[in-house]
C-alpha atoms as a PDB file:
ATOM      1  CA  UNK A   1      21.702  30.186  24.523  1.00  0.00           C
ATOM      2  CA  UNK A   2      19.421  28.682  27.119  1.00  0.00           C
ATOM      3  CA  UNK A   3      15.535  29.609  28.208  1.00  0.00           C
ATOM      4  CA  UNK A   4      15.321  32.429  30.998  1.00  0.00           C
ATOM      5  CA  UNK A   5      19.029  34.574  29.168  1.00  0.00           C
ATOM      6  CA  UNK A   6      18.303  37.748  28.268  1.00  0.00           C
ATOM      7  CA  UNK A   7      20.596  38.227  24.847  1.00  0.00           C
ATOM      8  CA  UNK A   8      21.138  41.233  22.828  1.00  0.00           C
ATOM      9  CA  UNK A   9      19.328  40.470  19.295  1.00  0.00           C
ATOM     10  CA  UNK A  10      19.706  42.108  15.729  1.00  0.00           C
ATOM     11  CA  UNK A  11      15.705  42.546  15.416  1.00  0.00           C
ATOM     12  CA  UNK A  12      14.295  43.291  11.913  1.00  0.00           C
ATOM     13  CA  UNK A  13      11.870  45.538  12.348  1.00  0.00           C
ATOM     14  CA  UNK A  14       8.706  44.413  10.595  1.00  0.00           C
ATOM     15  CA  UNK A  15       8.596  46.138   7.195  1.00  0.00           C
ATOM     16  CA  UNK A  16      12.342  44.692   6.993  1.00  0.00           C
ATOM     17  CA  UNK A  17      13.211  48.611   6.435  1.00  0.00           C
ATOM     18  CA  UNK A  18      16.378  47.807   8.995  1.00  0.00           C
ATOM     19  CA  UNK A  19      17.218  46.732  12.054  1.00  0.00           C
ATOM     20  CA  UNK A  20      17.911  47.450  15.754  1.00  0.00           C
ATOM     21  CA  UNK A  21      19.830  45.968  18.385  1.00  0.00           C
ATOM     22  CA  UNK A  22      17.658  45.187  21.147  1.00  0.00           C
ATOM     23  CA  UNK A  23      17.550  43.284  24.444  1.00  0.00           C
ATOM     24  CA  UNK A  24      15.560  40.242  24.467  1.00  0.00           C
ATOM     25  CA  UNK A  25      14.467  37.558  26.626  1.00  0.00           C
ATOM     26  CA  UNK A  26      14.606  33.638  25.464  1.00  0.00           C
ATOM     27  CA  UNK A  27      11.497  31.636  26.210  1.00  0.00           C
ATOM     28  CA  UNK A  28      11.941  28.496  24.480  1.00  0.00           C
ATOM     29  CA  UNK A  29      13.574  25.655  25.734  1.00  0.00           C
ATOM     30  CA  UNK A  30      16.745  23.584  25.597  1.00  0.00           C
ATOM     31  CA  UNK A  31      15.087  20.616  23.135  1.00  0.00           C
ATOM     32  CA  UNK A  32      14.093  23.236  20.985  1.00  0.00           C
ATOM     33  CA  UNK A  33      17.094  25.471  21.217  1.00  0.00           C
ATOM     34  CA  UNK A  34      19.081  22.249  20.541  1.00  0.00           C
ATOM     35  CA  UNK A  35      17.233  21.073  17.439  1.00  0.00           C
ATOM     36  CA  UNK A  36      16.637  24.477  15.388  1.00  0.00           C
ATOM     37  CA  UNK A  37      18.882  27.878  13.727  1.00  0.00           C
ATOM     38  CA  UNK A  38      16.362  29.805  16.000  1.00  0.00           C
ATOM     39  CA  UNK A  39      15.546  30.846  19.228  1.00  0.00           C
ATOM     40  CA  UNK A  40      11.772  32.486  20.437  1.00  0.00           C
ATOM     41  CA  UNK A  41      12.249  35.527  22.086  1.00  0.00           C
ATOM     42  CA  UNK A  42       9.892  37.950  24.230  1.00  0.00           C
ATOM     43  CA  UNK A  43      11.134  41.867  23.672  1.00  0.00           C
ATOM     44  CA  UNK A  44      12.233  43.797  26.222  1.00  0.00           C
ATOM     45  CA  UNK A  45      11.196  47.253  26.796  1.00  0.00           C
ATOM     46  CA  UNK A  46      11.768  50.410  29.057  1.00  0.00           C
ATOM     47  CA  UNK A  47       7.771  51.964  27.867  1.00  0.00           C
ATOM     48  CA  UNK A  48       6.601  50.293  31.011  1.00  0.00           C
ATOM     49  CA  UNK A  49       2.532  51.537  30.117  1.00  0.00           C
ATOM     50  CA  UNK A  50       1.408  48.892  27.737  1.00  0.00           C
ATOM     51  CA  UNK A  51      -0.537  46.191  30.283  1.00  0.00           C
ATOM     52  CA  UNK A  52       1.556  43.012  29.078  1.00  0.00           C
ATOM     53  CA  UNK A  53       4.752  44.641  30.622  1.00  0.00           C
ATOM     54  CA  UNK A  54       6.472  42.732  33.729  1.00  0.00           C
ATOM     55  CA  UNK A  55       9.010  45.168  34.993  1.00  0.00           C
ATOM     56  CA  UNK A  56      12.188  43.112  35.217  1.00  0.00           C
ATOM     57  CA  UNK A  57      13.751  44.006  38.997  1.00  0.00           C
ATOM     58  CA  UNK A  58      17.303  43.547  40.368  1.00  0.00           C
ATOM     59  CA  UNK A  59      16.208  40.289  42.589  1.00  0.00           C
ATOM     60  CA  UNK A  60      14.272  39.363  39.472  1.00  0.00           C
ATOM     61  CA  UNK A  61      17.964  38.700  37.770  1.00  0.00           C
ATOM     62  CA  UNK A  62      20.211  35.922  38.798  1.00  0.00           C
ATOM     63  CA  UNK A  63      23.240  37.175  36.177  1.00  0.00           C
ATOM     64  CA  UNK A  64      24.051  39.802  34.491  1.00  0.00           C
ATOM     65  CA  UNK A  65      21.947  43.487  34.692  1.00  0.00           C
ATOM     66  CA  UNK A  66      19.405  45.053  32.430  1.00  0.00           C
ATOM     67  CA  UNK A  67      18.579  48.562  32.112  1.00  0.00           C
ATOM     68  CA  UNK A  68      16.286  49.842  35.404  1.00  0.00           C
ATOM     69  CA  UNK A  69      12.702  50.112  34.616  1.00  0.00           C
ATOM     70  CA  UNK A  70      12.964  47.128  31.967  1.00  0.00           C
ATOM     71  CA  UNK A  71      10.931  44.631  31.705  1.00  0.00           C
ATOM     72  CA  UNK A  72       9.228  42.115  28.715  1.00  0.00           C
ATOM     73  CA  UNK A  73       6.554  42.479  26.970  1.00  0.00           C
ATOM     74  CA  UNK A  74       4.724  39.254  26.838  1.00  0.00           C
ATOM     75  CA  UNK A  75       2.839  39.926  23.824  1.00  0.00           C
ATOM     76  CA  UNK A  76       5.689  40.183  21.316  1.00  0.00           C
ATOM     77  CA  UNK A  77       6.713  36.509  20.399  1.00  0.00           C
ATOM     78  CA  UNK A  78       8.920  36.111  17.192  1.00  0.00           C
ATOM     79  CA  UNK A  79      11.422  33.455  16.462  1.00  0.00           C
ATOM     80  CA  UNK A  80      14.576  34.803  15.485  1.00  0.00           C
ATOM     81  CA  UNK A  81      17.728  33.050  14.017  1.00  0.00           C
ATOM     82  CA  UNK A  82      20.677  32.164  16.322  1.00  0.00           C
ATOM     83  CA  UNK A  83      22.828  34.190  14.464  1.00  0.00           C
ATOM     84  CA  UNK A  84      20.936  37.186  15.266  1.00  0.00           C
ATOM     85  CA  UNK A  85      21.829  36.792  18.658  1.00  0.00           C
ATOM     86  CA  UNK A  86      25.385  39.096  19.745  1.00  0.00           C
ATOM     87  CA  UNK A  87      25.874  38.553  23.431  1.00  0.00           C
ATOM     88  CA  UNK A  88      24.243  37.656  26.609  1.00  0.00           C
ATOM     89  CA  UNK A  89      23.720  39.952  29.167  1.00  0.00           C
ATOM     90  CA  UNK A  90      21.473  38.562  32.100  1.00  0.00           C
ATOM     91  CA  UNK A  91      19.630  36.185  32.996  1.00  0.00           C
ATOM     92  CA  UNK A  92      16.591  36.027  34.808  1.00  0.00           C
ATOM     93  CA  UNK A  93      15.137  33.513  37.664  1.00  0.00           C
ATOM     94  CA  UNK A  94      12.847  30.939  37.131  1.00  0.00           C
ATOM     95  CA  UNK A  95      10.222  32.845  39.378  1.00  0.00           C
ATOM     96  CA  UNK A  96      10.417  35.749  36.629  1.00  0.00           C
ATOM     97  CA  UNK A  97      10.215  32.982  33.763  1.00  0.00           C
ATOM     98  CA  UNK A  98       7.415  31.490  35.517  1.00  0.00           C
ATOM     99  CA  UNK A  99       5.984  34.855  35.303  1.00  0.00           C
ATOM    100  CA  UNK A 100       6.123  35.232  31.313  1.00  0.00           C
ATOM    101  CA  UNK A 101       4.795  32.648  30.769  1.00  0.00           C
ATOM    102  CA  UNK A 102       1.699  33.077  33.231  1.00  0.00           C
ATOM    103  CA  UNK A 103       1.456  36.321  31.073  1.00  0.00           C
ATOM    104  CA  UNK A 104       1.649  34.609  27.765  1.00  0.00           C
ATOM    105  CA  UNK A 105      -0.750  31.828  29.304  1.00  0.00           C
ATOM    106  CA  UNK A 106      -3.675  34.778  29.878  1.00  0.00           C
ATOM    107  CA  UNK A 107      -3.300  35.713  26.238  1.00  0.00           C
ATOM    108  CA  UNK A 108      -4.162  32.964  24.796  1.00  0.00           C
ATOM    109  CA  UNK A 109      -6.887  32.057  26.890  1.00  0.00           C
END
């Protein structure tokens, strides 16, 4: 599991009422993916109206597909154990990573 893969994840959902399997996108890096059970993720979403959405397009991808009109919301960080993750399914350019990460950069001010 490296930075930039988009993996499907067994997300919790917050009141820990159950859970969903969902597409995400990895943002950490390799040092940390290396030295901890988790991974921090950015969800990915089809409800394209919330303003912290980058649509995710097909030259945006450099393996694998997601679903069209997808794209991550850059305002929903969680950490999430490696074992949560099933299979990857994509992964995206650095351009597009480059991009998250401009979006979680105007966030936090």
């Amino acid at each position: 599991m490296n930075c930039r893969e988009v993996w499907l994840v067994d997300v919790s959902f917050i009141d820990s009422s159950g859970s969903k399997v969902r597409p995400a996108l990895i943002i950490s890096g390799k040092r940390y993916n290396n030295s901890h059970p988790d991974v921090i993720i950015c969800s990915i979403t089809s409800n394209s109206s919330h303003d912290c959405f980058l649509e995710i397009g097909k030259m945006d991808l450099t393996l694998g597909s997601v679903c069209p009109g997808s794209g991550v919301r850059h305002d929903t960080i969680r950490r999430v154990a490696k074992t949560e993750l099933i299979r990857r399914v994509a992964k995206v350019s650095r351009e597009y990573g480059d991009g998250v990460v401009r979006g979680i950069s105007s966030i936090l001010g």
